[in-house]
PDB file of N, CA and C in Angstrom:
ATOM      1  N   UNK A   1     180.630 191.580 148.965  1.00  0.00           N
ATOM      2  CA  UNK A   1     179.444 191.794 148.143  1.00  0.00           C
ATOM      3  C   UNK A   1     179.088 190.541 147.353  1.00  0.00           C
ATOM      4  N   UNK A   2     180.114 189.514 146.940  1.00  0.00           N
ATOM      5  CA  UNK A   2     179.862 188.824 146.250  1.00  0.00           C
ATOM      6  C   UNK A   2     178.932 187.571 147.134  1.00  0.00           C
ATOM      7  N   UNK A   3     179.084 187.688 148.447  1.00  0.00           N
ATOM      8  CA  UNK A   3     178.749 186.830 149.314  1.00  0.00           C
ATOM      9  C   UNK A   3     176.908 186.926 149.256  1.00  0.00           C
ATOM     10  N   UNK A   4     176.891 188.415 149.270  1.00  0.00           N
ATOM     11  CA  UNK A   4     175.755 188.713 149.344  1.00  0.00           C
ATOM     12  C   UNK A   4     174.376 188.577 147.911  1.00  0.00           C
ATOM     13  N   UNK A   5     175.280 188.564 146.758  1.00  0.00           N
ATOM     14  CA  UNK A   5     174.545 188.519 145.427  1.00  0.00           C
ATOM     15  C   UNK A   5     174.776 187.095 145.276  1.00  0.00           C
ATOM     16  N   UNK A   6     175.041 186.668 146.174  1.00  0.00           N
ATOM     17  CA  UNK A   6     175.102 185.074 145.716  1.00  0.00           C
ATOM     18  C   UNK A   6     174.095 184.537 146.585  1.00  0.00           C
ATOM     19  N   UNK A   7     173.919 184.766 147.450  1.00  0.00           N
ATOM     20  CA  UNK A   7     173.083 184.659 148.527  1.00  0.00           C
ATOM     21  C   UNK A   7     171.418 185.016 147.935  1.00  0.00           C
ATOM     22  N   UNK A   8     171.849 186.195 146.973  1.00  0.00           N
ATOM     23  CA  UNK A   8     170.263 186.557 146.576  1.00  0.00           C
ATOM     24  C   UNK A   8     169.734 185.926 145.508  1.00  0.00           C
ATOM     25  N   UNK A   9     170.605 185.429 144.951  1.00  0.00           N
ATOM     26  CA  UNK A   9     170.683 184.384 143.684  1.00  0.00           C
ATOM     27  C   UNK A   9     170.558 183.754 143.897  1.00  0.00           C
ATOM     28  N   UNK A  10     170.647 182.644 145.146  1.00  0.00           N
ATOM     29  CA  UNK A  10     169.887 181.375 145.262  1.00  0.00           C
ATOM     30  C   UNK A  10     167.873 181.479 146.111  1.00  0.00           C
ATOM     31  N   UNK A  11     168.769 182.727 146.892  1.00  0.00           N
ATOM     32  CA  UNK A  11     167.266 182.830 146.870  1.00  0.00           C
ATOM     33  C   UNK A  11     165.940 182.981 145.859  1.00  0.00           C
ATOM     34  N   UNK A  12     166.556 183.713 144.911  1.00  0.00           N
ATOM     35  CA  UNK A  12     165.469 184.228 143.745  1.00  0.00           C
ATOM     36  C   UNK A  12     165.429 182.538 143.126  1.00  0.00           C
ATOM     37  N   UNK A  13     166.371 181.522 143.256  1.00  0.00           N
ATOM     38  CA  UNK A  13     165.694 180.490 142.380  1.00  0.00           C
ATOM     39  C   UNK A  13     164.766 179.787 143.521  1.00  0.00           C
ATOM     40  N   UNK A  14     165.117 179.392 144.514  1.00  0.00           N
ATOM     41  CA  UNK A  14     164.404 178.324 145.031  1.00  0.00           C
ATOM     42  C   UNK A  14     163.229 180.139 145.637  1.00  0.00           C
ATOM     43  N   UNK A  15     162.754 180.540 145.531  1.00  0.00           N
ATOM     44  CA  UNK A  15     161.395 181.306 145.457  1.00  0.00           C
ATOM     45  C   UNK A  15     161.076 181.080 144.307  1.00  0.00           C
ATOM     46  N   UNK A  16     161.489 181.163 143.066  1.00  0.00           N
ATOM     47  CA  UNK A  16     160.623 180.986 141.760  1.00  0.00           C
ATOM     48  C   UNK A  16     160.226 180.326 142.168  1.00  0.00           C
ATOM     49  N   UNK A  17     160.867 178.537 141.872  1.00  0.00           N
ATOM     50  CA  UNK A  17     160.891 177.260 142.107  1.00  0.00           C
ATOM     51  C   UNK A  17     159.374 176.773 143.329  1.00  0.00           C
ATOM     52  N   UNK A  18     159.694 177.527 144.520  1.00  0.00           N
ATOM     53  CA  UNK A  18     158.434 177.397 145.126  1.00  0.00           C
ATOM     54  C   UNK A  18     157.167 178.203 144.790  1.00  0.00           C
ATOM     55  N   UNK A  19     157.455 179.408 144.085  1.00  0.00           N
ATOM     56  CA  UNK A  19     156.276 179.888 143.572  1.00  0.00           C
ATOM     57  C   UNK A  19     155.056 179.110 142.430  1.00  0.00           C
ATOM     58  N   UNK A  20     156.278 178.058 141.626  1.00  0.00           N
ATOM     59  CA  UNK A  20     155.307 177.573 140.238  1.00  0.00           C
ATOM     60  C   UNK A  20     154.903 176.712 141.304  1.00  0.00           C
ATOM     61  N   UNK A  21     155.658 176.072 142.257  1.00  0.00           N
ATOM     62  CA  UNK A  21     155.386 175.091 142.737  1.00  0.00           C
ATOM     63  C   UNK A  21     154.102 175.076 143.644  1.00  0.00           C
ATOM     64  N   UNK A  22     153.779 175.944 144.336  1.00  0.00           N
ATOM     65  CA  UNK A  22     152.643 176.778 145.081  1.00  0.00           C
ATOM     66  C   UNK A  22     151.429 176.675 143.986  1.00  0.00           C
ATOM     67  N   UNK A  23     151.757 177.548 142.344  1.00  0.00           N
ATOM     68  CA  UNK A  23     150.803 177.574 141.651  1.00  0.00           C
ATOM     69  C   UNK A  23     150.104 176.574 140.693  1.00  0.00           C
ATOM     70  N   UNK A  24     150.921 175.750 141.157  1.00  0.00           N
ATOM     71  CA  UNK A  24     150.706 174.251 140.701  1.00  0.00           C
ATOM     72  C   UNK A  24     151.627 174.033 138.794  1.00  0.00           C
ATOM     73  N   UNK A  25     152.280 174.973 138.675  1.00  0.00           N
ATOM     74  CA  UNK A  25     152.546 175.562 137.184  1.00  0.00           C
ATOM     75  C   UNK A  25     153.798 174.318 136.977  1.00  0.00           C
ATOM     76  N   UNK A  26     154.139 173.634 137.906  1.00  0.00           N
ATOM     77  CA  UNK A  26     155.019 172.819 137.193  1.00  0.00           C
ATOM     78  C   UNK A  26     154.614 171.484 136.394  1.00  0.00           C
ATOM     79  N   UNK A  27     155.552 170.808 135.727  1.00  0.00           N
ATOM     80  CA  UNK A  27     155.337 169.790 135.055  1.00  0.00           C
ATOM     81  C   UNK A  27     154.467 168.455 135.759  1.00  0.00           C
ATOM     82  N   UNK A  28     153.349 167.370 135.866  1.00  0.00           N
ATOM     83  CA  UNK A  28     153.578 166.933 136.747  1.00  0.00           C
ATOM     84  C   UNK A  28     154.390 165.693 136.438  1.00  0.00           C
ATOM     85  N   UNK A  29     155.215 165.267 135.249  1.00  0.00           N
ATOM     86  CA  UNK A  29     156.095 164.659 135.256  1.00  0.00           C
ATOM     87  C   UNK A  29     157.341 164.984 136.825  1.00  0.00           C
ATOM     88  N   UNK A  30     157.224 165.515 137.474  1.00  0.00           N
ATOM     89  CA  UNK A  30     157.955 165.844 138.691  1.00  0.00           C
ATOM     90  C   UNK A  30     157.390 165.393 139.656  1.00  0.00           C
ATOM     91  N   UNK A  31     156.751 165.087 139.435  1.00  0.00           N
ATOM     92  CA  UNK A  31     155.858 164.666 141.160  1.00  0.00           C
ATOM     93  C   UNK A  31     155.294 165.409 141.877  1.00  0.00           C
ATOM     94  N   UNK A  32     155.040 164.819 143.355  1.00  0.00           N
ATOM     95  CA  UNK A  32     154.181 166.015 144.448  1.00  0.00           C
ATOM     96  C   UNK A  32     155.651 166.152 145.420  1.00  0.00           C
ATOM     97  N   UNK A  33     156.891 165.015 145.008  1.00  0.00           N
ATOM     98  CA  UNK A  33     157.570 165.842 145.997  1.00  0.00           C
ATOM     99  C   UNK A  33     158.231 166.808 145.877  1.00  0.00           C
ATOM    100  N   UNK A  34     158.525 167.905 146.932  1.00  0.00           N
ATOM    101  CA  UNK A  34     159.220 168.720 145.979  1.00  0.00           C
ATOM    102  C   UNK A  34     160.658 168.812 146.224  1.00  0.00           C
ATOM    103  N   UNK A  35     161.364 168.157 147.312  1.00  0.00           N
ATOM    104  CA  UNK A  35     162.879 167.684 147.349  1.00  0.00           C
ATOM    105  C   UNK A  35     163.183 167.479 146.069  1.00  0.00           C
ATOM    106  N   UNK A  36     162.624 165.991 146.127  1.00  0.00           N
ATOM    107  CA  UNK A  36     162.600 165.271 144.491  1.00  0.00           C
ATOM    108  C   UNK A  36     162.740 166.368 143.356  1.00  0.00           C
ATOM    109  N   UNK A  37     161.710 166.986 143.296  1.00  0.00           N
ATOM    110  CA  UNK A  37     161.721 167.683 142.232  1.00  0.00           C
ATOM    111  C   UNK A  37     163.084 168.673 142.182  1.00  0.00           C
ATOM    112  N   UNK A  38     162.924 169.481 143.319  1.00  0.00           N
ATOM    113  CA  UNK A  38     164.252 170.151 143.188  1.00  0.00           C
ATOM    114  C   UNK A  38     165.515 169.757 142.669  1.00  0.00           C
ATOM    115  N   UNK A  39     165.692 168.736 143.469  1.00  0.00           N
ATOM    116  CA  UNK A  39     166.777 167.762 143.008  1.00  0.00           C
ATOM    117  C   UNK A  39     167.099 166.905 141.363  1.00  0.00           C
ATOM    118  N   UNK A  40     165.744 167.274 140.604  1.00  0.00           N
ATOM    119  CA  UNK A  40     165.440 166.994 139.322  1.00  0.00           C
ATOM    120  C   UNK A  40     166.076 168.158 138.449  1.00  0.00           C
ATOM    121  N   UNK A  41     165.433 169.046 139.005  1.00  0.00           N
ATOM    122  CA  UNK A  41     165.618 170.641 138.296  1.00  0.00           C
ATOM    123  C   UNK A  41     166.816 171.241 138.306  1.00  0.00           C
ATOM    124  N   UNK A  42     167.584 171.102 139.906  1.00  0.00           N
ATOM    125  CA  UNK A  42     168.639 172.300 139.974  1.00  0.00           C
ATOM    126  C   UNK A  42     170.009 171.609 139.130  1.00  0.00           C
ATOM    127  N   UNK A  43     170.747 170.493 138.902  1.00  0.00           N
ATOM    128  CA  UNK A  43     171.429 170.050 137.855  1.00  0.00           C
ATOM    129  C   UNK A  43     171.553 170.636 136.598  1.00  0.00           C
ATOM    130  N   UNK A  44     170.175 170.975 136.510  1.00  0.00           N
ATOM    131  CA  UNK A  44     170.258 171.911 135.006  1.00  0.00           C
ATOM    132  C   UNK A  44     170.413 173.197 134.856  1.00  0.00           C
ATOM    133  N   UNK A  45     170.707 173.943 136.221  1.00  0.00           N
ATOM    134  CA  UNK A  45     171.479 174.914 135.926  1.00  0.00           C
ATOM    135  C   UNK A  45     172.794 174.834 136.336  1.00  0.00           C
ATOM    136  N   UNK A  46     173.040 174.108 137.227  1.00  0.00           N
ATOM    137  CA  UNK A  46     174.531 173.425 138.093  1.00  0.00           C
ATOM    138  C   UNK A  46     174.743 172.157 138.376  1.00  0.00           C
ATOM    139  N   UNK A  47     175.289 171.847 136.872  1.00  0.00           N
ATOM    140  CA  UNK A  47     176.158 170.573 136.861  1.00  0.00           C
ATOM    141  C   UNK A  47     177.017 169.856 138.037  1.00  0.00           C
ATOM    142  N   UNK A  48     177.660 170.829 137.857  1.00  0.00           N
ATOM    143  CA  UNK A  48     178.732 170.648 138.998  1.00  0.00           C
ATOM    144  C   UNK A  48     178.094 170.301 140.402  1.00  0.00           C
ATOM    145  N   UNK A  49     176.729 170.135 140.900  1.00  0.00           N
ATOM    146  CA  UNK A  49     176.355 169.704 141.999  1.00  0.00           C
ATOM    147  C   UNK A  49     175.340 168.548 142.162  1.00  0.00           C
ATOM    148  N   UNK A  50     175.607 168.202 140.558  1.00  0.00           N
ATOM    149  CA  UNK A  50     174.545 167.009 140.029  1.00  0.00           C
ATOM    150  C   UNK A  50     174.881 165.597 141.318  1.00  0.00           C
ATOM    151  N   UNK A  51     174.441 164.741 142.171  1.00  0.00           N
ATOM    152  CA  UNK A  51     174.740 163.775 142.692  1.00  0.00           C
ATOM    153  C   UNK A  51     174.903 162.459 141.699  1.00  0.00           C
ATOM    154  N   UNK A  52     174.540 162.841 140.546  1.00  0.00           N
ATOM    155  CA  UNK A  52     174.859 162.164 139.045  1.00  0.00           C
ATOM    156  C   UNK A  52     176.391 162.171 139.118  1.00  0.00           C
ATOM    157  N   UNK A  53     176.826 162.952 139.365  1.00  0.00           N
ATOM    158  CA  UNK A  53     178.162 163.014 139.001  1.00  0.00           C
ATOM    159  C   UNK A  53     179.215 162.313 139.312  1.00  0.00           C
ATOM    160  N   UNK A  54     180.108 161.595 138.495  1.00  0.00           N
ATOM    161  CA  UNK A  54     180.954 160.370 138.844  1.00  0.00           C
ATOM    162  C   UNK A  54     181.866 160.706 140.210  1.00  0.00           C
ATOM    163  N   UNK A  55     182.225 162.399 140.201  1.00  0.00           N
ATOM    164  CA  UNK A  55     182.904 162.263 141.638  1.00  0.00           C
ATOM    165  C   UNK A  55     182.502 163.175 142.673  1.00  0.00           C
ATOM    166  N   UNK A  56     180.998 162.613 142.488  1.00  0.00           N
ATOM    167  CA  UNK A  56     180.212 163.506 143.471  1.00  0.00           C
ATOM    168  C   UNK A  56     180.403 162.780 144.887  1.00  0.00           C
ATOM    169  N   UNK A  57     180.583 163.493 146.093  1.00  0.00           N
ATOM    170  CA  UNK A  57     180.184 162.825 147.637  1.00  0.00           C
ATOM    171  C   UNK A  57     179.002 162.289 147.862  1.00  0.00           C
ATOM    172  N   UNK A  58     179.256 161.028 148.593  1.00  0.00           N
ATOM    173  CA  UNK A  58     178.065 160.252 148.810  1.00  0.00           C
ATOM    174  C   UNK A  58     177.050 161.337 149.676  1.00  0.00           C
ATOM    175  N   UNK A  59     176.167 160.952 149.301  1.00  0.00           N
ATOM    176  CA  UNK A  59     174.450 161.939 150.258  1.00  0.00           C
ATOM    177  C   UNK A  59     175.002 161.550 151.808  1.00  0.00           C
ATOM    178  N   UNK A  60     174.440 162.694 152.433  1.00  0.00           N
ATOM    179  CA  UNK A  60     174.622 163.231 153.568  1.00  0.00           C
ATOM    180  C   UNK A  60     173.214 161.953 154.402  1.00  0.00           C
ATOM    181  N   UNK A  61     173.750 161.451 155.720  1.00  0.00           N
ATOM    182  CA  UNK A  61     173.009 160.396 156.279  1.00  0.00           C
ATOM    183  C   UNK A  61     172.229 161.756 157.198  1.00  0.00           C
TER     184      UNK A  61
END
């Protein structure tokens, strides 16, 4: 079960996330991209996957 509420939990963010994004409701300090942006935003709820992070894995080629 936990597999599954976790599963719905990322869904419900990246749908918000594309919803403001659709309604144009985000900052435009973010840009038009929306990788970028994502990649701006989701850190601030999960640190722990920041690519900021001193012992984060290098980005995927």
């Amino acid at each position: 079960m936990r597999r599954r509420s976790t599963a719905i939990a990322a869904w419900s963010i990246v749908h918000g996330f594309a919803t403001l994004r659709s309604a144009g409701a985000l900052p435009p300090e973010l840009g038009t991209d929306p990788a970028a942006a994502a990649r701006t935003v989701l850190p601030e709820l999960f640190p722990e996957a920041s690519p900021n992070r001193p012992d984060a894995p290098p980005p995927a080629r």
